[in-house]
C-alpha atoms as a PDB file:
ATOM      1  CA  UNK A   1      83.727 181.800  64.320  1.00  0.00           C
ATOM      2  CA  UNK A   2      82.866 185.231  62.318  1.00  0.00           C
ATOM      3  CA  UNK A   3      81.783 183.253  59.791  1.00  0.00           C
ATOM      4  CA  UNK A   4      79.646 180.396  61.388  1.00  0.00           C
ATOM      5  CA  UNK A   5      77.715 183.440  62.860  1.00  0.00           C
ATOM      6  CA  UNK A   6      76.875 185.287  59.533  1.00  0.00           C
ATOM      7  CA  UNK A   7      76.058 181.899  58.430  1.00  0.00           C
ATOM      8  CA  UNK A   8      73.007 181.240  61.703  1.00  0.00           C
ATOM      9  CA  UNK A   9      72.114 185.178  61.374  1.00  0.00           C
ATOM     10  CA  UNK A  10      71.342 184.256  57.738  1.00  0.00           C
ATOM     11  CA  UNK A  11      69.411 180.750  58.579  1.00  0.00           C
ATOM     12  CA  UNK A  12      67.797 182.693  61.129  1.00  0.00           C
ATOM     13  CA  UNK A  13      66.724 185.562  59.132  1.00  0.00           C
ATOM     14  CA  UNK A  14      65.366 182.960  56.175  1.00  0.00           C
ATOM     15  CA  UNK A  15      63.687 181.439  58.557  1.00  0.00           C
ATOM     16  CA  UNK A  16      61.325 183.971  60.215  1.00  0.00           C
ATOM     17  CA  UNK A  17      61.218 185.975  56.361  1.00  0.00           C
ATOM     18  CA  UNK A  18      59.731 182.212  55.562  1.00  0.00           C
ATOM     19  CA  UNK A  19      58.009 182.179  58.557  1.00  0.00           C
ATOM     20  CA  UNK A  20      55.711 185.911  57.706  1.00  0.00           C
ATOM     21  CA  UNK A  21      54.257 183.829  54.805  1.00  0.00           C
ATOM     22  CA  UNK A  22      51.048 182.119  56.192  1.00  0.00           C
ATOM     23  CA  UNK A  23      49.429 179.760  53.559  1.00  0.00           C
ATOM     24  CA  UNK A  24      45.359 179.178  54.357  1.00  0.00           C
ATOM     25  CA  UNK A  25      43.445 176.454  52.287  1.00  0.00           C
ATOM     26  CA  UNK A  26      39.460 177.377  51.370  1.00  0.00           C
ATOM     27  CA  UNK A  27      38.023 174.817  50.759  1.00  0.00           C
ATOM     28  CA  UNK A  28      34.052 175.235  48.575  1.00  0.00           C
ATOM     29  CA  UNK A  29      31.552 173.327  47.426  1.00  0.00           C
ATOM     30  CA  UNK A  30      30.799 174.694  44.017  1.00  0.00           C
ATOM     31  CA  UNK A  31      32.673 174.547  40.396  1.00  0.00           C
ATOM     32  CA  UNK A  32      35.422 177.041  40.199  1.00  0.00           C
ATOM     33  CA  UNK A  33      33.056 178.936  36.976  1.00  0.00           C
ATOM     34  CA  UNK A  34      30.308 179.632  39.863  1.00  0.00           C
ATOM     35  CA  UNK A  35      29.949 183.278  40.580  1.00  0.00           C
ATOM     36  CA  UNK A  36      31.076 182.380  44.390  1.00  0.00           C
ATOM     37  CA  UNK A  37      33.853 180.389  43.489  1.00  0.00           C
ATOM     38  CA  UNK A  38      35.115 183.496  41.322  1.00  0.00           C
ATOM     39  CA  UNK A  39      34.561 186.095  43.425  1.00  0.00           C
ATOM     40  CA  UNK A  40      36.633 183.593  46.181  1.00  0.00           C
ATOM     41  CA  UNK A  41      39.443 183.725  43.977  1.00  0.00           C
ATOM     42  CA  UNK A  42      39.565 187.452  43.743  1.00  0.00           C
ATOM     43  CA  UNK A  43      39.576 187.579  47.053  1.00  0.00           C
ATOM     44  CA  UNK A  44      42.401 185.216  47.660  1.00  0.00           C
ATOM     45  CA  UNK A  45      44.243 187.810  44.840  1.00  0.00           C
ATOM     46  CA  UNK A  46      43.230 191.140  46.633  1.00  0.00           C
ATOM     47  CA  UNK A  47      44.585 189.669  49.845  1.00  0.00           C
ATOM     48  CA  UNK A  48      47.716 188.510  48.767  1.00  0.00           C
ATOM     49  CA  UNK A  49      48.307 191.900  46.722  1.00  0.00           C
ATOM     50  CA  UNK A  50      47.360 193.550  49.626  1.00  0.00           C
ATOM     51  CA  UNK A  51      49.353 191.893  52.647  1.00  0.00           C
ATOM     52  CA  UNK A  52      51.806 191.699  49.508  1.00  0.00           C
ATOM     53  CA  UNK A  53      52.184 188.187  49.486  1.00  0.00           C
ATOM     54  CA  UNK A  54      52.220 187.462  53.553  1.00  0.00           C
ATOM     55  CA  UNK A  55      49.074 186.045  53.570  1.00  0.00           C
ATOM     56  CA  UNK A  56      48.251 183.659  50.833  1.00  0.00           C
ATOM     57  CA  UNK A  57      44.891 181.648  50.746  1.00  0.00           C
ATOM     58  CA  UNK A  58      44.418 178.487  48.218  1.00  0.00           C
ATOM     59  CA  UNK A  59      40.359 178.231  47.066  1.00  0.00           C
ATOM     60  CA  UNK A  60      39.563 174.416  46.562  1.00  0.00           C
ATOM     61  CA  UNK A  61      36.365 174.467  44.776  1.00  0.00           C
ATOM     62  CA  UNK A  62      34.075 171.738  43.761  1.00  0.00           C
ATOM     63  CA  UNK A  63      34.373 170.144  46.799  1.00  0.00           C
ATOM     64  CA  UNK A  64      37.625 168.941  46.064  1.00  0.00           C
ATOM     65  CA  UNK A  65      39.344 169.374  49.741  1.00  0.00           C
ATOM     66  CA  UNK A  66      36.350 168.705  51.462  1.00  0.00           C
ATOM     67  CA  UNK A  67      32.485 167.707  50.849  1.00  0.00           C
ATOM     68  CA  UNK A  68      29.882 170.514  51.363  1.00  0.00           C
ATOM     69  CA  UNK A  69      28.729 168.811  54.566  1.00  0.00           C
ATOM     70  CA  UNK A  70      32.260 169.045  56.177  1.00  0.00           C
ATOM     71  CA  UNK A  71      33.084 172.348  55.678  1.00  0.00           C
ATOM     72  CA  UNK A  72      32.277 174.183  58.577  1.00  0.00           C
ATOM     73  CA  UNK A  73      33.747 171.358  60.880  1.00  0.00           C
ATOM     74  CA  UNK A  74      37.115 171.331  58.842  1.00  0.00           C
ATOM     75  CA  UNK A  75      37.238 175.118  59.472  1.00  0.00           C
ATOM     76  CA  UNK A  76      35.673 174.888  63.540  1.00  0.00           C
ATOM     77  CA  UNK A  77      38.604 172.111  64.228  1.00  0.00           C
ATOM     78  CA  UNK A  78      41.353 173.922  62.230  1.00  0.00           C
ATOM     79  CA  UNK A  79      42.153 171.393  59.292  1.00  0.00           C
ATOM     80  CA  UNK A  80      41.166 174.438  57.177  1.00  0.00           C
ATOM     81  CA  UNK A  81      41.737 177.943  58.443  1.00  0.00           C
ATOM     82  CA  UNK A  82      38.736 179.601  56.284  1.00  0.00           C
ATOM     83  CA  UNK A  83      35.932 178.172  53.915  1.00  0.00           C
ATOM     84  CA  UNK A  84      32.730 178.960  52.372  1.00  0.00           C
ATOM     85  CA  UNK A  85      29.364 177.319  52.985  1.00  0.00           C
ATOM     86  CA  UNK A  86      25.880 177.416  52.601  1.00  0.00           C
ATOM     87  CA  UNK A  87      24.383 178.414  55.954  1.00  0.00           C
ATOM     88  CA  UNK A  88      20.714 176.985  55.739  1.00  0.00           C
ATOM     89  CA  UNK A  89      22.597 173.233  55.226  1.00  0.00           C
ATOM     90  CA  UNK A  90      23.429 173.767  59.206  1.00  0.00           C
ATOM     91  CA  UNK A  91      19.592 174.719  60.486  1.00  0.00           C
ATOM     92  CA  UNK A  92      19.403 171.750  62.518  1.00  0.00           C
ATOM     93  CA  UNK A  93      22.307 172.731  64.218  1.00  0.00           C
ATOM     94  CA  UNK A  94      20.763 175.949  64.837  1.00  0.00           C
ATOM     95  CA  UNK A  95      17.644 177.301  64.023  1.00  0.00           C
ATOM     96  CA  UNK A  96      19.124 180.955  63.107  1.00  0.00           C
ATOM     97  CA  UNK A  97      21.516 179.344  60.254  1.00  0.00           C
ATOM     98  CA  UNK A  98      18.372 178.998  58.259  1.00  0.00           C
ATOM     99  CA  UNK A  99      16.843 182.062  58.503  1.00  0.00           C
ATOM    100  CA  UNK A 100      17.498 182.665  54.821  1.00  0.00           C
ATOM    101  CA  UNK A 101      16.152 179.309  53.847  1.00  0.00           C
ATOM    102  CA  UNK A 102      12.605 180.112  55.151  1.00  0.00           C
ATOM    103  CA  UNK A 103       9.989 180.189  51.940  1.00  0.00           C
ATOM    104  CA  UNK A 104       9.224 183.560  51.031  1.00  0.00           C
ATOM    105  CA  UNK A 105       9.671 185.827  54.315  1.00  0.00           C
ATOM    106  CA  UNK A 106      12.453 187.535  51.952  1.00  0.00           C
ATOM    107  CA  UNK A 107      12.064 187.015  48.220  1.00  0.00           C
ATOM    108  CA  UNK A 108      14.159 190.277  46.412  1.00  0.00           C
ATOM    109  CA  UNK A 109      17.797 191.263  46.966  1.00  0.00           C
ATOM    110  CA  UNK A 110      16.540 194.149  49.098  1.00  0.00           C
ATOM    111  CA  UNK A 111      14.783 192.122  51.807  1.00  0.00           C
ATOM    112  CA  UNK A 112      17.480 189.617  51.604  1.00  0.00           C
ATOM    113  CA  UNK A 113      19.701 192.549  52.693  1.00  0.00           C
ATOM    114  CA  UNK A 114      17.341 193.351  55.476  1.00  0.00           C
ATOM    115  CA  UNK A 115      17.295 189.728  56.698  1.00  0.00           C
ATOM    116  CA  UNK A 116      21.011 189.832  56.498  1.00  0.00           C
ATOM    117  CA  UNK A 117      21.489 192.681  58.781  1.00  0.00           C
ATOM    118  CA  UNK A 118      19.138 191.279  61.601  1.00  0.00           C
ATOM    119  CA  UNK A 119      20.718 188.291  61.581  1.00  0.00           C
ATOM    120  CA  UNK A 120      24.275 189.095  60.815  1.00  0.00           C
ATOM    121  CA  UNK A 121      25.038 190.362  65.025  1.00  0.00           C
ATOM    122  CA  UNK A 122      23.635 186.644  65.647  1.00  0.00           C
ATOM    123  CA  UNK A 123      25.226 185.118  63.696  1.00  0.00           C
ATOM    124  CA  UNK A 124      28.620 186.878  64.386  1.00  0.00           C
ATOM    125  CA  UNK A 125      27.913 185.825  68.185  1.00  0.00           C
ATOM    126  CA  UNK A 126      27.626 181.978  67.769  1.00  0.00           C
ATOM    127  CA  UNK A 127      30.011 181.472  65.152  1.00  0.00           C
ATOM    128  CA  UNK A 128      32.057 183.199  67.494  1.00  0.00           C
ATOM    129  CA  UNK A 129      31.184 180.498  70.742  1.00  0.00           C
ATOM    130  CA  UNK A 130      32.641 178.126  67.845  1.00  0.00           C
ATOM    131  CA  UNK A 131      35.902 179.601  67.629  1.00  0.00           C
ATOM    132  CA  UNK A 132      35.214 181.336  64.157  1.00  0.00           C
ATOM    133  CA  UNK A 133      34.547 184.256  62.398  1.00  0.00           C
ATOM    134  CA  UNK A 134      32.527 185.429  59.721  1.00  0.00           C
ATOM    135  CA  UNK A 135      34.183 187.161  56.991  1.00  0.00           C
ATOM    136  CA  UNK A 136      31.172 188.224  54.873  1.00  0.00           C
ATOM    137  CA  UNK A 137      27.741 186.429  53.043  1.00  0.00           C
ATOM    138  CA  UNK A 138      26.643 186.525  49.468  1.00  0.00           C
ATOM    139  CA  UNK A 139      22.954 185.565  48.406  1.00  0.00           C
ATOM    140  CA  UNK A 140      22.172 183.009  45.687  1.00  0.00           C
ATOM    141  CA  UNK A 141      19.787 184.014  42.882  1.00  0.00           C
ATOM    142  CA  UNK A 142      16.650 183.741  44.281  1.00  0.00           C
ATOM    143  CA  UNK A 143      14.991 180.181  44.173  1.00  0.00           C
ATOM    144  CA  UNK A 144      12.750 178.570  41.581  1.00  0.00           C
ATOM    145  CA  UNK A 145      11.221 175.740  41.029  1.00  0.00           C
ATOM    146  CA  UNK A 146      12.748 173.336  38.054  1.00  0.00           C
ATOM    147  CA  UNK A 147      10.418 170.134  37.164  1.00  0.00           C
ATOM    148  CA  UNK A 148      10.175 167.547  34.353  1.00  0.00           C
ATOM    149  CA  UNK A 149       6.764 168.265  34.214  1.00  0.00           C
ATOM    150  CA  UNK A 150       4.103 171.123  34.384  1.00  0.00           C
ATOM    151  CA  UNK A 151       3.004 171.945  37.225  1.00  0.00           C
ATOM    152  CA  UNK A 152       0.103 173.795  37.970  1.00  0.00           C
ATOM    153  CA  UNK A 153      -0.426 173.544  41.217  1.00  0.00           C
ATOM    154  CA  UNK A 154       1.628 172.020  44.388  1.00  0.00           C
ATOM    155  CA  UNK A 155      -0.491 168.974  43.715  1.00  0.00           C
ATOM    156  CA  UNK A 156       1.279 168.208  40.432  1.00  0.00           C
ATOM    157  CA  UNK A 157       4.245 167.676  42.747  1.00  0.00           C
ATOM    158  CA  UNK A 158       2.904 164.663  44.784  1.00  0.00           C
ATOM    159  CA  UNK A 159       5.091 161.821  44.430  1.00  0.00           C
ATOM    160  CA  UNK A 160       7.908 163.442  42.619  1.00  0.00           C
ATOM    161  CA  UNK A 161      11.168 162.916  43.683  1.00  0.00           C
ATOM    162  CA  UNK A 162      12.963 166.060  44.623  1.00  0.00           C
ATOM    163  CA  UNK A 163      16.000 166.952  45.387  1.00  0.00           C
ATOM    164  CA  UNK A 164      16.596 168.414  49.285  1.00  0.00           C
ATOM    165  CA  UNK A 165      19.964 170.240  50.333  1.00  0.00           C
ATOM    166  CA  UNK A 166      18.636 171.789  53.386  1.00  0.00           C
ATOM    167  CA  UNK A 167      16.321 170.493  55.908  1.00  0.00           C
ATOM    168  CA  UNK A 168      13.568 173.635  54.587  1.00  0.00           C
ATOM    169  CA  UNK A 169      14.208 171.687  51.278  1.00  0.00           C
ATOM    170  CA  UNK A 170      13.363 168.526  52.811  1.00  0.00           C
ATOM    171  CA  UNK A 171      10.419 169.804  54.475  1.00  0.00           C
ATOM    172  CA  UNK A 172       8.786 171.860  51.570  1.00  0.00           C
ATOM    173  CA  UNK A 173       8.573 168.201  50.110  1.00  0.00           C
ATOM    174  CA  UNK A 174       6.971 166.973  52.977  1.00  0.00           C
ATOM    175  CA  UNK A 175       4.522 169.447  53.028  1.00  0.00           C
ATOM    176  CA  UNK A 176       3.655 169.277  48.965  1.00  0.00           C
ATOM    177  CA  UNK A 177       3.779 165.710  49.022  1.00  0.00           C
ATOM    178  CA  UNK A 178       6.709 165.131  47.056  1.00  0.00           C
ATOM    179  CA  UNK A 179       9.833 162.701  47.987  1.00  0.00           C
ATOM    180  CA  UNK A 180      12.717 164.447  49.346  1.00  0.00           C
ATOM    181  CA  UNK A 181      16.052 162.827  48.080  1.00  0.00           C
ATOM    182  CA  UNK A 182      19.336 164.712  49.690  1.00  0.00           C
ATOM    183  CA  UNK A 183      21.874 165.104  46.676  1.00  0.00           C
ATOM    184  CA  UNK A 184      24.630 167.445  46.540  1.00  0.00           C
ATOM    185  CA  UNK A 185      25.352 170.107  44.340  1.00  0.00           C
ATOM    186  CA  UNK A 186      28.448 168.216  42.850  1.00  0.00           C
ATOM    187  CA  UNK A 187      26.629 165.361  42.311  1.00  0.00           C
ATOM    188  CA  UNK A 188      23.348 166.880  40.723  1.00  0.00           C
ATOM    189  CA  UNK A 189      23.867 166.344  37.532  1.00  0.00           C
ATOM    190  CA  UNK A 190      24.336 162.732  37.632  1.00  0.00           C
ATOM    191  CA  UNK A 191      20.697 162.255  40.112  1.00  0.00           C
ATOM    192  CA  UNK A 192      19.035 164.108  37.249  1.00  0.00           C
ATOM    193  CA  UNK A 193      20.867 161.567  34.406  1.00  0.00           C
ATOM    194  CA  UNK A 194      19.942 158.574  36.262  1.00  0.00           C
ATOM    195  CA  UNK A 195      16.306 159.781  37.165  1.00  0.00           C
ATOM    196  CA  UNK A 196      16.959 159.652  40.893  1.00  0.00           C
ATOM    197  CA  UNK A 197      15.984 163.306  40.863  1.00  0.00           C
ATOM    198  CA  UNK A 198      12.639 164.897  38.996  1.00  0.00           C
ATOM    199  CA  UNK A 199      12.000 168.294  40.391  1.00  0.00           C
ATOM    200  CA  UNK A 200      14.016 170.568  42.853  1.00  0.00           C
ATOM    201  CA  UNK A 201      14.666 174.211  44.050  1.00  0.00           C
ATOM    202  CA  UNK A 202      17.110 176.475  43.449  1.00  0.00           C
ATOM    203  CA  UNK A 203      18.619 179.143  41.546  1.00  0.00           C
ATOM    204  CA  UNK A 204      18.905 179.615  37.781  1.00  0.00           C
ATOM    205  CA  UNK A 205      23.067 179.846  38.666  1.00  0.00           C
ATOM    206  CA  UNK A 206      22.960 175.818  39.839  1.00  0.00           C
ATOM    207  CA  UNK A 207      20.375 175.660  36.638  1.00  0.00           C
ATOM    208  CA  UNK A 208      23.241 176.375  34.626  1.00  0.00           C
ATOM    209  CA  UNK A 209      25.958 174.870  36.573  1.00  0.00           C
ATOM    210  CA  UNK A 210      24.421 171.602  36.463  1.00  0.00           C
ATOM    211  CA  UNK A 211      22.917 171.812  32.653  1.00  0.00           C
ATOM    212  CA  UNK A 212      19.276 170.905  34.987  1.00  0.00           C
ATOM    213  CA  UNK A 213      18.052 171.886  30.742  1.00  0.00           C
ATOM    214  CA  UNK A 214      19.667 168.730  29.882  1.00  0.00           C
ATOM    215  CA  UNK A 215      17.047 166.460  31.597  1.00  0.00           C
ATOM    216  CA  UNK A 216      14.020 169.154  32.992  1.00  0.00           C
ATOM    217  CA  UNK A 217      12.179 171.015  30.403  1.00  0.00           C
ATOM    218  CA  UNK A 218      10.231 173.352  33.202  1.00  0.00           C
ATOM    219  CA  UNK A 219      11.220 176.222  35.580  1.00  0.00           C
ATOM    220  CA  UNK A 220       8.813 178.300  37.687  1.00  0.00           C
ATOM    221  CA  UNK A 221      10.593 181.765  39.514  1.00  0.00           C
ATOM    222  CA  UNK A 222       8.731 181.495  42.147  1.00  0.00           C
ATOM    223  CA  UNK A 223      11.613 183.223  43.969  1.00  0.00           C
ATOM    224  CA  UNK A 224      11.465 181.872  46.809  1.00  0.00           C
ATOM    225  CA  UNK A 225      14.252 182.735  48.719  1.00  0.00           C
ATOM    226  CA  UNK A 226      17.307 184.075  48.609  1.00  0.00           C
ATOM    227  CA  UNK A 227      19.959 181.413  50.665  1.00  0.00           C
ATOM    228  CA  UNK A 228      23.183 183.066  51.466  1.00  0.00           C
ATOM    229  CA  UNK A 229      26.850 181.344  51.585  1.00  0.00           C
ATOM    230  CA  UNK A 230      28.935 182.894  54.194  1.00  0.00           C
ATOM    231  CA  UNK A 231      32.668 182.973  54.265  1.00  0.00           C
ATOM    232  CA  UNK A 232      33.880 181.625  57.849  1.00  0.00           C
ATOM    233  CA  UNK A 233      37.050 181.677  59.187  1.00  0.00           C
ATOM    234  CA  UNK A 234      38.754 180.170  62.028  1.00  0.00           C
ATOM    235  CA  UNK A 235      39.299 182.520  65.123  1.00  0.00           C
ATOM    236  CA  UNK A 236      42.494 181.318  65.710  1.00  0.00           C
ATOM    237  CA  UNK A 237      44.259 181.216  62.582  1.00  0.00           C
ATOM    238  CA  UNK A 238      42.884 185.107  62.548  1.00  0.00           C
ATOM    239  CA  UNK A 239      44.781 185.655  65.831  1.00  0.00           C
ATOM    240  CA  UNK A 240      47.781 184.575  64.266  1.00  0.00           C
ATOM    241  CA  UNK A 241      47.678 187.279  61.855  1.00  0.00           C
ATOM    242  CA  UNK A 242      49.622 190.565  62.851  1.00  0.00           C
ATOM    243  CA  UNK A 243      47.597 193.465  62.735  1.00  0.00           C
ATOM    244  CA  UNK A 244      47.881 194.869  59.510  1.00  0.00           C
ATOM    245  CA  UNK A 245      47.467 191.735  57.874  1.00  0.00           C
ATOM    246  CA  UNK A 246      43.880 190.637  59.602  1.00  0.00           C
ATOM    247  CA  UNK A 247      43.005 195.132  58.488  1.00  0.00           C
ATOM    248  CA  UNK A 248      43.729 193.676  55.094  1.00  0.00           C
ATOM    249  CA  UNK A 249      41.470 190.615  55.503  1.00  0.00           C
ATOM    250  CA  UNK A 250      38.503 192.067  56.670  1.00  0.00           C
ATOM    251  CA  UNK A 251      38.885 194.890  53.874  1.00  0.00           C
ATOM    252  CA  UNK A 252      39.225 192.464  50.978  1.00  0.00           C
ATOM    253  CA  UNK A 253      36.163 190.403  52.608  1.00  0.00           C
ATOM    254  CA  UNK A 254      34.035 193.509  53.064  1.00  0.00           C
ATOM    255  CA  UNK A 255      34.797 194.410  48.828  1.00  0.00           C
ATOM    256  CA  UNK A 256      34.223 190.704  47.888  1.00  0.00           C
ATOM    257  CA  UNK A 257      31.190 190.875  50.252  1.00  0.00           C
ATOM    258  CA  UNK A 258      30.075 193.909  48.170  1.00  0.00           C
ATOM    259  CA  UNK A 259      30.863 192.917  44.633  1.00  0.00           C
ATOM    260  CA  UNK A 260      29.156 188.929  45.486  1.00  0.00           C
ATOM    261  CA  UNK A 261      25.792 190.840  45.893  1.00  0.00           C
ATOM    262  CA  UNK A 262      26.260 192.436  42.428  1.00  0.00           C
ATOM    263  CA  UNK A 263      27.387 189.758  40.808  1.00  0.00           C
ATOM    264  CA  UNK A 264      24.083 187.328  42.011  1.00  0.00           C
ATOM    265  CA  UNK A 265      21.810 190.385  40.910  1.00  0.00           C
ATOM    266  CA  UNK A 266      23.683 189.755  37.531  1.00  0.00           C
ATOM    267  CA  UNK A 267      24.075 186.167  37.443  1.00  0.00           C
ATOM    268  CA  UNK A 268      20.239 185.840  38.133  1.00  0.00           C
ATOM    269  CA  UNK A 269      19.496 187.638  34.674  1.00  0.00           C
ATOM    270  CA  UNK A 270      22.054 186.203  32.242  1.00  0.00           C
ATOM    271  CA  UNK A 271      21.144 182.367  33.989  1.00  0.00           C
ATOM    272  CA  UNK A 272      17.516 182.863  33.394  1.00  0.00           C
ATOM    273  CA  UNK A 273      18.235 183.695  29.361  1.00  0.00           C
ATOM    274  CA  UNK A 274      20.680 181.108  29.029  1.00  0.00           C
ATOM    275  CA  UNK A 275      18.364 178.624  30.728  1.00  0.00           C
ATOM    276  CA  UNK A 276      15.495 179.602  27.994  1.00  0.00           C
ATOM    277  CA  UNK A 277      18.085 179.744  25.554  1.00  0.00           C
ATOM    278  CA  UNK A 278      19.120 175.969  25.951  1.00  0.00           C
ATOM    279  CA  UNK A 279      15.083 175.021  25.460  1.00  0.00           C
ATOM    280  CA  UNK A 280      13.629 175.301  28.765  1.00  0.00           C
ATOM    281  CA  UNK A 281      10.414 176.763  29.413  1.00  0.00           C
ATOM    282  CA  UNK A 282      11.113 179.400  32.114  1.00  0.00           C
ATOM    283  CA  UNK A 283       7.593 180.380  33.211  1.00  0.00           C
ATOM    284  CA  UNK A 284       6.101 183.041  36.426  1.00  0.00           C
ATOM    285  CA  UNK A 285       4.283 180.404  38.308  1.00  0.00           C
ATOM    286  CA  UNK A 286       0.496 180.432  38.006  1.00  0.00           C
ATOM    287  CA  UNK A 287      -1.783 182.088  40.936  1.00  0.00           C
ATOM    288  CA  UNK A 288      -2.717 178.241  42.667  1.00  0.00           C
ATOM    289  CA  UNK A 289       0.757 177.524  42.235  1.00  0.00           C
ATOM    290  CA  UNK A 290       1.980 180.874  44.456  1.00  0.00           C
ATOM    291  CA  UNK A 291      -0.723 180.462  47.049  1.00  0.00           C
ATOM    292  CA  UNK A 292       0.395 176.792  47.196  1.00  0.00           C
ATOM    293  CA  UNK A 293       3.650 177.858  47.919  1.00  0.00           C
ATOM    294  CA  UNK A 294       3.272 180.394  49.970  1.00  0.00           C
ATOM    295  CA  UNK A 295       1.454 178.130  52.399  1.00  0.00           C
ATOM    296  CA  UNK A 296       3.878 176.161  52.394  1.00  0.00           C
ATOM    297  CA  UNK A 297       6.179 179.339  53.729  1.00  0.00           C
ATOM    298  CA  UNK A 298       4.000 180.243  56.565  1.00  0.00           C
ATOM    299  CA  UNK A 299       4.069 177.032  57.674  1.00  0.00           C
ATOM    300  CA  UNK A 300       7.362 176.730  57.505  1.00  0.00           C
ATOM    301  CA  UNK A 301       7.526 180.312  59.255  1.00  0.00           C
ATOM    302  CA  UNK A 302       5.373 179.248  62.321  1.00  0.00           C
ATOM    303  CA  UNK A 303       7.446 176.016  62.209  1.00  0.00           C
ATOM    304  CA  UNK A 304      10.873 177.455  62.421  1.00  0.00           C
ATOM    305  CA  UNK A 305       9.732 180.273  65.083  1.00  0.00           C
ATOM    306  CA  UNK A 306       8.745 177.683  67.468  1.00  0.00           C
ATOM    307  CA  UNK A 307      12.331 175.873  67.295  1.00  0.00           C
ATOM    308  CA  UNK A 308      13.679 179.228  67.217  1.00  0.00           C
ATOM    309  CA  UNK A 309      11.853 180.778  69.930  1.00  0.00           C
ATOM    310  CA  UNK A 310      12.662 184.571  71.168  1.00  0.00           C
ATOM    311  CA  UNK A 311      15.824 184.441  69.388  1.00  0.00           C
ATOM    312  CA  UNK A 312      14.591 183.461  66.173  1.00  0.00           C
ATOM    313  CA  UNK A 313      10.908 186.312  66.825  1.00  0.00           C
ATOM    314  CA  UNK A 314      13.783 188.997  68.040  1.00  0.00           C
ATOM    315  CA  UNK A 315      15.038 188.441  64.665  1.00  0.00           C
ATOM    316  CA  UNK A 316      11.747 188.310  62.881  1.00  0.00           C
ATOM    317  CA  UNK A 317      10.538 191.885  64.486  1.00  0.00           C
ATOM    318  CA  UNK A 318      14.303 193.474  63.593  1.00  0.00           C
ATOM    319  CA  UNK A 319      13.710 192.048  59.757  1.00  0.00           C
ATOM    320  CA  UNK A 320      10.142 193.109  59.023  1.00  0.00           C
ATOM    321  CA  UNK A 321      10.481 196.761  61.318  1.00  0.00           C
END
């Protein structure tokens, strides 16, 4: 009887010792070499060195556990406890998830901090009414403008077909006359091989991720904006945590939060002179083709504050006081 006892003290204590290590998945959209994808898996390593191995989370990159699109769901309904995504994609969702997307209202790391902090307490909020949490944001480079041909105005655009991510992508083509096309990052490089793609904006990072050199010889840093992906994480897998272990969490997503922001500041200078050293012409855009796009921003600005409404203007007056 002594015996069977010491045996189901042992089963019992290998099974809560098994049960204090909590796996997460993270599931992200872009190729594991992507300054976000390696400053994820950093973060997976601080946190398990720092809840020494309690709390492990796997980084899926590439959209490999789930598409772009269906990130934020998988992590809302629980089939992944945390994930990273690109919070302009959801603007029609919510107006205030595309704050960053808007065409030059913040167009240098510094205002893009700004814009972060007077949205950040409104963002916390609704992610929070959808049972998550936000574990910290990272700007992209800021964006430029990559075509197969010169452009020296937004008329030169007309007709082109250019790739949208975002529904501000979409509508800058609308408004320059171009033809938005809605490709993923993953699957960029093969629009561009098979000419479904022309012209596009973003960053000199996705430049280089997706070789854009390979089939567009132009790129205009117009810096447009500076779109942020944000780290989410679902509020009850958090609650699960003890307390020590969410402490940890939050400190390793407040350094990765930190070091992401110097790493795009970075990445923006060594992508530009790799992009011009694989042949492409990388160019300041010309005076019509700045006013042109500017425009285009304070029409988007007006635009979005309308859907917004006091929210989105409380926001506005925090950012530019």
């Amino acid at each position: 009887m002594k015996h069977q006892f010491a045996m189901m003290a042992a089963a019992l204590a290998l099974s809560t010792g098994a049960h204090a290590q909590t796996k997460w998945d993270l599931p992200a959209a872009y190729p594991a070499t992507n300054f976000h994808s390696v400053n994820l898996a950093t973060f997976a390593t601080d946190v398990d060195k720092a809840t020494g191995g309690k709390l492990q989370i796997t980084v899926h990159p590439g959209a490999s556990l789930f598409k772009a699109p269906e990130i934020k769901r998988a992590v809302q309904g629980g089939q992944a406890q945390a994930g990273e995504i690109l919070l302009a994609a959801y603007q029609n969702e919510w107006q205030m998830f595309g704050a960053d997307g808007l065409p030059f209202l913040a167009t240098s790391y510094a205002d893009s901090k700004k814009l972060y902090l007077a949205q950040k307490p409104i963002l916390e909020k609704k992610l929070d009414e959808q049972g998550m949490k936000l574990l910290y944001a990272v700007p992209w480079p800021p964006q430029g403008i990559y075509s197969k041909k010169p452009l020296a105005s937004a008329a030169d655009l007309k007709g082109a077909k250019w790739r949208a991510y975002s529904p501000a992508t979409s509508r800058i083509a609308e408004l320059v006359g171009a033809q938005p096309v809605t490709v993923q990052a993953a699957e960029l490089s093969q629009a561009l091989a098979t000419g479904v793609v022309e012209a596009n904006m973003t960053s000199g990072a996705t430049g280089v991720d997706s070789k854009l050199y390979e089939h567009l010889k132009f790129y205009y840093d117009v810096q447009a904006w500076l779109p942020k992906n944000a780290v989410i994480v679902n509020k009850r897998a958090f609650d699960a945590l003890d307390k020590p272990t969410q402490d940890a969490l939050l400190k390793a997503g407040a350094a990765a939060e930190a070091r992401g922001w110097a790493a795009s500041e970075k990445v923006n200078t060594d992508t530009l002179a790799t992009l011009k050293a694989n042949g492409m012409a990388v160019e300041p855009p010309s005076a019509a083709l700045k006013a042109d796009m500017q425009k285009v921003g304070e029409t988007m600005v007006k635009e979005w504050l309308g859907k917004a409404g006091p929210e989105g203007q409380a926001m506005l007056d925090a950012y530019r006081k």
